[in-house]
PDB file of N, CA and C in Angstrom:
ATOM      1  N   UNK A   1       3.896 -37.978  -2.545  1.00  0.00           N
ATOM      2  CA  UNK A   1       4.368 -36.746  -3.154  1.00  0.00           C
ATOM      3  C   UNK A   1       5.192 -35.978  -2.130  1.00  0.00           C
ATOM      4  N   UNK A   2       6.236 -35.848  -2.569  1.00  0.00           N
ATOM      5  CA  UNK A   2       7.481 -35.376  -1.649  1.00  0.00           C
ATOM      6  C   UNK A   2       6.833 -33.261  -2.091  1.00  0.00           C
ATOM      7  N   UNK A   3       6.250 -33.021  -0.773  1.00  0.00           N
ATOM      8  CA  UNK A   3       5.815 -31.391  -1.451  1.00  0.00           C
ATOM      9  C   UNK A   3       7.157 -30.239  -1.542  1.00  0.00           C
ATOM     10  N   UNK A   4       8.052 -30.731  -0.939  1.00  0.00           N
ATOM     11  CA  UNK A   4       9.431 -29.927  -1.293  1.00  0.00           C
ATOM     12  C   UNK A   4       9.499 -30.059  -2.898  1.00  0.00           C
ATOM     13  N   UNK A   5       9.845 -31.774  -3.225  1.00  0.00           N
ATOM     14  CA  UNK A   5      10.252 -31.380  -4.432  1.00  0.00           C
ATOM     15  C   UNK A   5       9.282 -31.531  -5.484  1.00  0.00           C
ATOM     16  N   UNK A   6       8.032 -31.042  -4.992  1.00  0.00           N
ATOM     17  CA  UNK A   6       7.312 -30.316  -6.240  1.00  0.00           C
ATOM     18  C   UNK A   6       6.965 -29.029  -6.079  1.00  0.00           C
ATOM     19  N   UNK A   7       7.466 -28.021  -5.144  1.00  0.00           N
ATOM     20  CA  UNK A   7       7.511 -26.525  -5.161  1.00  0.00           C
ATOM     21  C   UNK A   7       8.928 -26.592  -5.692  1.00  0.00           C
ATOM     22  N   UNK A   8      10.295 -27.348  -5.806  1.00  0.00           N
ATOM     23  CA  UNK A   8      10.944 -26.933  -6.539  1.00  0.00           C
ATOM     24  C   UNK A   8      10.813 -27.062  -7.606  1.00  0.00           C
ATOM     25  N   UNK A   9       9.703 -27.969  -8.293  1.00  0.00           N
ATOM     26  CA  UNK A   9       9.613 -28.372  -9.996  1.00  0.00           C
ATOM     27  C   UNK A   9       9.077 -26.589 -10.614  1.00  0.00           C
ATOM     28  N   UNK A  10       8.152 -26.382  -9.620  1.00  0.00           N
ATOM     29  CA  UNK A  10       7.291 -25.519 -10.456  1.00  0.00           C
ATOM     30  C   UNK A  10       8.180 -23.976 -10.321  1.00  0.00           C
ATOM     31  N   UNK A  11       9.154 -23.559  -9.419  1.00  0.00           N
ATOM     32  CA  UNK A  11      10.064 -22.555  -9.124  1.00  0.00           C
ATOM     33  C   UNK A  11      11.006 -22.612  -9.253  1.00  0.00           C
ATOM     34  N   UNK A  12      11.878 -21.676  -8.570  1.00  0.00           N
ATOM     35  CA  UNK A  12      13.422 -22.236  -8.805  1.00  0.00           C
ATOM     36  C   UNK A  12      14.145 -22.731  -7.800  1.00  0.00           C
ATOM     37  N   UNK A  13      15.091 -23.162  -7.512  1.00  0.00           N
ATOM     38  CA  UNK A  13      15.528 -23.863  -6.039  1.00  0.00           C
ATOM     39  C   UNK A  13      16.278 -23.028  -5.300  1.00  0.00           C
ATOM     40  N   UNK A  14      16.174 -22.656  -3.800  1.00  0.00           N
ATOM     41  CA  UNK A  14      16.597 -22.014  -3.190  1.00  0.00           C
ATOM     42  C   UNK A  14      18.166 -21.662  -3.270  1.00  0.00           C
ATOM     43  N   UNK A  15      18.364 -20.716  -2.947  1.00  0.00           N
ATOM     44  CA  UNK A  15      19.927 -20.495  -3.333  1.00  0.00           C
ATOM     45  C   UNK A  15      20.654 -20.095  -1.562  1.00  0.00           C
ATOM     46  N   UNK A  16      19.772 -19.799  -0.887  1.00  0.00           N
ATOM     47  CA  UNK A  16      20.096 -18.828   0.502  1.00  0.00           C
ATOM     48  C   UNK A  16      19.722 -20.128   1.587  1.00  0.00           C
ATOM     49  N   UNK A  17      19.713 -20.100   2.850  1.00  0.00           N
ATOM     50  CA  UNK A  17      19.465 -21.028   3.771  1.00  0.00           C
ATOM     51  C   UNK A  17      17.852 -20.278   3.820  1.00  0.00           C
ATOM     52  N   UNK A  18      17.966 -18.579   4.127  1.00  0.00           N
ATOM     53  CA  UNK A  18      17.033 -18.228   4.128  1.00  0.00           C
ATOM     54  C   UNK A  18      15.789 -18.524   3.416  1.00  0.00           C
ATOM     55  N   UNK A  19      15.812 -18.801   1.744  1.00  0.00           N
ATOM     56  CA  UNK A  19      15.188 -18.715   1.043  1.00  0.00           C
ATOM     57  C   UNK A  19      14.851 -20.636   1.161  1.00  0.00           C
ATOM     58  N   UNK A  20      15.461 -21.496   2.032  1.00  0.00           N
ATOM     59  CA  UNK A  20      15.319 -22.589   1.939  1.00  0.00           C
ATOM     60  C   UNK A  20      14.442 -22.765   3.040  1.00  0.00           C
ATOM     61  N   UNK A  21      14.191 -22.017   4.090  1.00  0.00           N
ATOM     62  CA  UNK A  21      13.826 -22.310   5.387  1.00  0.00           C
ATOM     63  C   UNK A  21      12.331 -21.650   4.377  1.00  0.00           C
ATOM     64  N   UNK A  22      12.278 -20.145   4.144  1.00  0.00           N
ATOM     65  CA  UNK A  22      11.075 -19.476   3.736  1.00  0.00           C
ATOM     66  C   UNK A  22      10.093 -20.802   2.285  1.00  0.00           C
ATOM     67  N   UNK A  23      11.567 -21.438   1.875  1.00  0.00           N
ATOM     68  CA  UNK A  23      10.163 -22.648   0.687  1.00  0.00           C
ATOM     69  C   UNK A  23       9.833 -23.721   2.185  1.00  0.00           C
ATOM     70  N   UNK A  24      10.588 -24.145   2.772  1.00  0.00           N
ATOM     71  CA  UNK A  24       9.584 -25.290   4.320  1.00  0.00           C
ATOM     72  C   UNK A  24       8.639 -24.879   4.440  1.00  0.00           C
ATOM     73  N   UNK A  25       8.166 -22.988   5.224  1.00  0.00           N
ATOM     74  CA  UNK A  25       7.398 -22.721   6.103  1.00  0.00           C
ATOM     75  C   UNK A  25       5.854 -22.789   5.013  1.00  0.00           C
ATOM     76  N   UNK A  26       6.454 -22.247   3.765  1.00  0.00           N
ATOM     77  CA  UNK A  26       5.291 -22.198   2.980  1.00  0.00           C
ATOM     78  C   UNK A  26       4.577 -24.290   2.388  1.00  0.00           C
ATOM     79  N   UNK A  27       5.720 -24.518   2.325  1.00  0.00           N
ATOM     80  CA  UNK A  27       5.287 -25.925   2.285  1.00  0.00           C
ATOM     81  C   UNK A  27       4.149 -26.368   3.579  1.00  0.00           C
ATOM     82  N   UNK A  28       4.791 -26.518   4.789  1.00  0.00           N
ATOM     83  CA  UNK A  28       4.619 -26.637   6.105  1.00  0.00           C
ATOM     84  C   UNK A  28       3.010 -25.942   6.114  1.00  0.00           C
ATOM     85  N   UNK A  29       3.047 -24.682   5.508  1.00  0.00           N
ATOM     86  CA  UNK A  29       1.908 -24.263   5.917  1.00  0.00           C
ATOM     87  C   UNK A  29       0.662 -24.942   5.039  1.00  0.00           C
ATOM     88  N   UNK A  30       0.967 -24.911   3.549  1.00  0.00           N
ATOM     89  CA  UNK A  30       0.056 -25.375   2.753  1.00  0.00           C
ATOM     90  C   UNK A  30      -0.219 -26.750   3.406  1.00  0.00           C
ATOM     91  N   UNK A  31       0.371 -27.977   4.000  1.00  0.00           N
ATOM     92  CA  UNK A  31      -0.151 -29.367   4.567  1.00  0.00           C
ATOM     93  C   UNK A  31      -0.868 -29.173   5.590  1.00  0.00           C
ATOM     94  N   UNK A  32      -0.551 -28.174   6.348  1.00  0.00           N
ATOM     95  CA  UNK A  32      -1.728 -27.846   7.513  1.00  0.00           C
ATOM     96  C   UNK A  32      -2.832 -26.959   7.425  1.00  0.00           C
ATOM     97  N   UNK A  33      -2.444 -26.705   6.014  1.00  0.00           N
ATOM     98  CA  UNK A  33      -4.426 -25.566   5.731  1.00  0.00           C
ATOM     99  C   UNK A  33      -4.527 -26.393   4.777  1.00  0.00           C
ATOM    100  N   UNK A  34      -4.314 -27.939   4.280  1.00  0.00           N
ATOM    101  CA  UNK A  34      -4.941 -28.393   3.397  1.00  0.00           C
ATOM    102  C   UNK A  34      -6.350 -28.894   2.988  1.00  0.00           C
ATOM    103  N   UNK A  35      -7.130 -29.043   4.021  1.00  0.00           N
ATOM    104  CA  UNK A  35      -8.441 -29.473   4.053  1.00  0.00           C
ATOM    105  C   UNK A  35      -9.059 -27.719   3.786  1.00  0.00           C
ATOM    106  N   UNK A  36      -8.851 -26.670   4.444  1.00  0.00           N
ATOM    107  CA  UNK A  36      -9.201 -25.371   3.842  1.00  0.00           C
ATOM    108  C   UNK A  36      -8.955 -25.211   2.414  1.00  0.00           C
ATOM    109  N   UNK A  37      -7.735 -25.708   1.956  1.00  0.00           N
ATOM    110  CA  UNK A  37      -7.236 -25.182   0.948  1.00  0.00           C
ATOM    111  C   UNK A  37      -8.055 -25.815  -0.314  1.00  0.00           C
ATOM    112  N   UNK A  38      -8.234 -26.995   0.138  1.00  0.00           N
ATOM    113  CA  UNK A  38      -9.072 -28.179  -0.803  1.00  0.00           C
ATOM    114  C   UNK A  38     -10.693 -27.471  -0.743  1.00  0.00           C
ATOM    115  N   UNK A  39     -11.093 -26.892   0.018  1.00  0.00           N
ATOM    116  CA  UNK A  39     -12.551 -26.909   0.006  1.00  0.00           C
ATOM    117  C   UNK A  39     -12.458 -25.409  -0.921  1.00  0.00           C
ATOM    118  N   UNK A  40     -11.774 -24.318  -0.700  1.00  0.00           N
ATOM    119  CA  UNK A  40     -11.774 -23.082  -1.714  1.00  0.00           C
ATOM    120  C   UNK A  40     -11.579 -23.349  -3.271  1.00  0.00           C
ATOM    121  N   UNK A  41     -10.654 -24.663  -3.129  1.00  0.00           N
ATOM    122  CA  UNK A  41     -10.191 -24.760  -4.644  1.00  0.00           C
ATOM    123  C   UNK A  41     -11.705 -26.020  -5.361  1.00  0.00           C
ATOM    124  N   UNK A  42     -12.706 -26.172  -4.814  1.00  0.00           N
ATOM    125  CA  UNK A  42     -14.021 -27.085  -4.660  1.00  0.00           C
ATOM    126  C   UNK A  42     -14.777 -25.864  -5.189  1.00  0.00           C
ATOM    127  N   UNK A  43     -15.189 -24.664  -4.194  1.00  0.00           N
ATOM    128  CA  UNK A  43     -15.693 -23.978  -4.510  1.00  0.00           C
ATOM    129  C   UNK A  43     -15.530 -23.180  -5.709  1.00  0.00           C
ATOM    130  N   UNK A  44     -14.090 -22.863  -5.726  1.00  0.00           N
ATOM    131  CA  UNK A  44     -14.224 -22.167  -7.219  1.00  0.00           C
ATOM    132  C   UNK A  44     -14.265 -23.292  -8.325  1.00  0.00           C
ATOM    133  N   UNK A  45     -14.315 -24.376  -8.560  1.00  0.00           N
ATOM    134  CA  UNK A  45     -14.251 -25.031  -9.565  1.00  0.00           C
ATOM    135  C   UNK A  45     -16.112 -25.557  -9.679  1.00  0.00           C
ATOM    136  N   UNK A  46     -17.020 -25.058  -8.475  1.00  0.00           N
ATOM    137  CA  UNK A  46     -18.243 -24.477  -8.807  1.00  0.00           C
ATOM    138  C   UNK A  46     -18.875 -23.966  -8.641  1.00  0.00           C
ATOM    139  N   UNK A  47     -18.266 -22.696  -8.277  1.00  0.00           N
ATOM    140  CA  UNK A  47     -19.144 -21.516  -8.301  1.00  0.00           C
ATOM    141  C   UNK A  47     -17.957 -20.380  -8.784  1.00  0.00           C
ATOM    142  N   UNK A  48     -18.624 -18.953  -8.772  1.00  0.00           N
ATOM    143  CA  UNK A  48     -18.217 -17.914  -9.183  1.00  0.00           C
ATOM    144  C   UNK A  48     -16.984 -16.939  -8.139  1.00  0.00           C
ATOM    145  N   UNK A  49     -16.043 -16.919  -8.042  1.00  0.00           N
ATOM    146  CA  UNK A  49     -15.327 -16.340  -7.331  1.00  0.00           C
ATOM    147  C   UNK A  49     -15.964 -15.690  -6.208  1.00  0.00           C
ATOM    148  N   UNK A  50     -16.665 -14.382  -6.353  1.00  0.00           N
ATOM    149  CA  UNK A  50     -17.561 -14.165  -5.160  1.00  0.00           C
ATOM    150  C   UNK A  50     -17.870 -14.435  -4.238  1.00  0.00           C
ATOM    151  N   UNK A  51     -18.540 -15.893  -4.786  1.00  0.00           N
ATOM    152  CA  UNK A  51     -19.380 -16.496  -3.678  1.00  0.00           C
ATOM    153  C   UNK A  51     -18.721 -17.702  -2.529  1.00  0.00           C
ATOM    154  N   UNK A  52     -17.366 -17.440  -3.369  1.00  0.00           N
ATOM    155  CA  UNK A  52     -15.974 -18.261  -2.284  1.00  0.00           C
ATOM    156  C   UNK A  52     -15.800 -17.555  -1.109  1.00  0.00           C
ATOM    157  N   UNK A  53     -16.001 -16.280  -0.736  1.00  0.00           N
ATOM    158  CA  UNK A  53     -15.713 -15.841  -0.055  1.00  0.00           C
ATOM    159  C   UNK A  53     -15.250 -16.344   1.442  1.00  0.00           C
ATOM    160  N   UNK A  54     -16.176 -17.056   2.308  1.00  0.00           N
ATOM    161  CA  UNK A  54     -15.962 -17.867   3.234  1.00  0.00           C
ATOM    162  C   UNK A  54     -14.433 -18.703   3.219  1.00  0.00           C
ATOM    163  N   UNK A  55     -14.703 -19.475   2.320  1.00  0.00           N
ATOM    164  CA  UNK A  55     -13.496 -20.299   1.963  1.00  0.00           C
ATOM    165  C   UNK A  55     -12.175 -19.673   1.689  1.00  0.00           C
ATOM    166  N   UNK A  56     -12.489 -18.391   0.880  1.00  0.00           N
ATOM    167  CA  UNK A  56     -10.847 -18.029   1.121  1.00  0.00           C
ATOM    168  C   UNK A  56     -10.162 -17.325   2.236  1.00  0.00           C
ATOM    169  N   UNK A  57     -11.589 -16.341   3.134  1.00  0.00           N
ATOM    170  CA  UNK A  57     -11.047 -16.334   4.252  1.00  0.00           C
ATOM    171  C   UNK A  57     -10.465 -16.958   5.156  1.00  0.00           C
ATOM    172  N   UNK A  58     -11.400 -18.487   4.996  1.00  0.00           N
ATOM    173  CA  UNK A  58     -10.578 -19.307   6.466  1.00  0.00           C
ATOM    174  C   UNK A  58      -9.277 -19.913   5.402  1.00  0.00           C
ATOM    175  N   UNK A  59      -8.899 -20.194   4.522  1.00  0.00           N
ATOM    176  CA  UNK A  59      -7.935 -20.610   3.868  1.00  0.00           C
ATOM    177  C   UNK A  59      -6.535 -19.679   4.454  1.00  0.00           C
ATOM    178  N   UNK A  60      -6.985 -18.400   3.897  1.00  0.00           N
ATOM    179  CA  UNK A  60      -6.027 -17.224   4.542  1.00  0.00           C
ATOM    180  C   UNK A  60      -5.457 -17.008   5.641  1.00  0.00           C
ATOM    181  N   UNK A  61      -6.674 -17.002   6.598  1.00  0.00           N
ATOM    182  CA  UNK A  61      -6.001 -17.502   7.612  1.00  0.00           C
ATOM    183  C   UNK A  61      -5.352 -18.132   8.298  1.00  0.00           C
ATOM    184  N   UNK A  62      -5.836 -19.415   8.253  1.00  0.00           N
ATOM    185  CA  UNK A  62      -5.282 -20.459   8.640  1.00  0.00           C
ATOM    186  C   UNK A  62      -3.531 -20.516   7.898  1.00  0.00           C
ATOM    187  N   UNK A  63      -3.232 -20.339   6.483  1.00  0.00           N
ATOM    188  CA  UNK A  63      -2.094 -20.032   6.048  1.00  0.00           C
ATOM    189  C   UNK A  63      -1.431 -19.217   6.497  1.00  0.00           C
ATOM    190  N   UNK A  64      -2.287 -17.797   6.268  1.00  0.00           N
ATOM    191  CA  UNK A  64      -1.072 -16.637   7.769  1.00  0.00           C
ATOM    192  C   UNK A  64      -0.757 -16.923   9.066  1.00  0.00           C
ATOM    193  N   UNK A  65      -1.427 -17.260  10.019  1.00  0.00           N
ATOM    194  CA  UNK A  65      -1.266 -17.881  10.941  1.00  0.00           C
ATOM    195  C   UNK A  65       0.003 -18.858  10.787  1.00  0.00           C
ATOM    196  N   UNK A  66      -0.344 -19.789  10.197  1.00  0.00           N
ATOM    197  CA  UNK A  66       0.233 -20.789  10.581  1.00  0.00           C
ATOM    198  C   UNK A  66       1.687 -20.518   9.989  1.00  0.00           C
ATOM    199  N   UNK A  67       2.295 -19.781   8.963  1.00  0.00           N
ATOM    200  CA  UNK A  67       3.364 -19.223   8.334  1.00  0.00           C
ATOM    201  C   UNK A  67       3.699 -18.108   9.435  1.00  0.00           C
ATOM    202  N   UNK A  68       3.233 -17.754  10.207  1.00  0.00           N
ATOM    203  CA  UNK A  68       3.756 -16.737  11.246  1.00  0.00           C
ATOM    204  C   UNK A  68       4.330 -17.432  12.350  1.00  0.00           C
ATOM    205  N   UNK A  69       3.180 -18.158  12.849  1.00  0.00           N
ATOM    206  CA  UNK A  69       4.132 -19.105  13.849  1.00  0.00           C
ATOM    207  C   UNK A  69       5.479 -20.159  13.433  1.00  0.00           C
ATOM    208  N   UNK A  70       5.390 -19.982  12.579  1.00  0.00           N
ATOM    209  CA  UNK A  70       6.696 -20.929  11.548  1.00  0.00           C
ATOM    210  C   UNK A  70       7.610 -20.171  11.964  1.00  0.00           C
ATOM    211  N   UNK A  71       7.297 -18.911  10.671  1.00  0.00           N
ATOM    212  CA  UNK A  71       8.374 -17.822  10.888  1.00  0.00           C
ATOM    213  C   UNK A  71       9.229 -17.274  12.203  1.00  0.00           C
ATOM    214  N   UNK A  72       8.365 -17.420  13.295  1.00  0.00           N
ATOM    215  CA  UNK A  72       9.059 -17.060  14.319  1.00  0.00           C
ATOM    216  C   UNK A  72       9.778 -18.187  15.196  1.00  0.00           C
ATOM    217  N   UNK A  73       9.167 -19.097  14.998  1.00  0.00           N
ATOM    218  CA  UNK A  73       9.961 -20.382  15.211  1.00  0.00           C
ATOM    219  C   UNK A  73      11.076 -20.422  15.012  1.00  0.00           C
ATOM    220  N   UNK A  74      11.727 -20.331  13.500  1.00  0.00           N
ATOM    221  CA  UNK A  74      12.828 -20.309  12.891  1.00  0.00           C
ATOM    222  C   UNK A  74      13.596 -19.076  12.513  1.00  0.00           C
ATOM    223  N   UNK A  75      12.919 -18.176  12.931  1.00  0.00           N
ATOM    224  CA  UNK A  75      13.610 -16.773  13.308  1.00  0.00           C
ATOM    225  C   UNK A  75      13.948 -15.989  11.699  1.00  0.00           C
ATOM    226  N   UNK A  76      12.732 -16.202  10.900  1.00  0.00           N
ATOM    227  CA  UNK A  76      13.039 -15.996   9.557  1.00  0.00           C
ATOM    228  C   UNK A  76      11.578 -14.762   9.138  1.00  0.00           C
ATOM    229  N   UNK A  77      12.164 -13.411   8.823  1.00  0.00           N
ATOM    230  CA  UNK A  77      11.660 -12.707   8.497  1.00  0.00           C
ATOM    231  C   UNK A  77      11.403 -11.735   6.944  1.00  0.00           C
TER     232      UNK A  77
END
């Protein structure tokens, strides 16, 4: 699964360099919080939002983080 071109299936396709670099970092980030990302989307499929809590914190993080250091990488704000 090419994850570029299935964030363009589900959106629209970048029009700016900017807006092309900003769909990477979010790509980029979702493959490296994917084992977080997989265990929140576990939890809510059994249990009650609430009690995810744990899981979406480190999910969050790990996504901000890692979309920040992107961002400054590529000098895109």
């Amino acid at each position: 699964m090419d994850a570029l071109d299935e964030l363009f299936k589900i959106g629209k396709e970048p029009k700016t360099e900017k807006e092309m670099i900003l769909a990477y970092i979010k790509v980029q980030a979702l493959e490296v919080c994917e084992d977080s990302h997989n265990e929140l989307i576990k939890c809510y499929q059994k249990r009650w939002f609430p009690d995810c809590n744990k899981q979406q914190r480190d999910f969050w993080k790990c996504y901000e983080e890692t979309s920040i250091k992107l961002r400054k990488r590529h000098a895109v704000y």
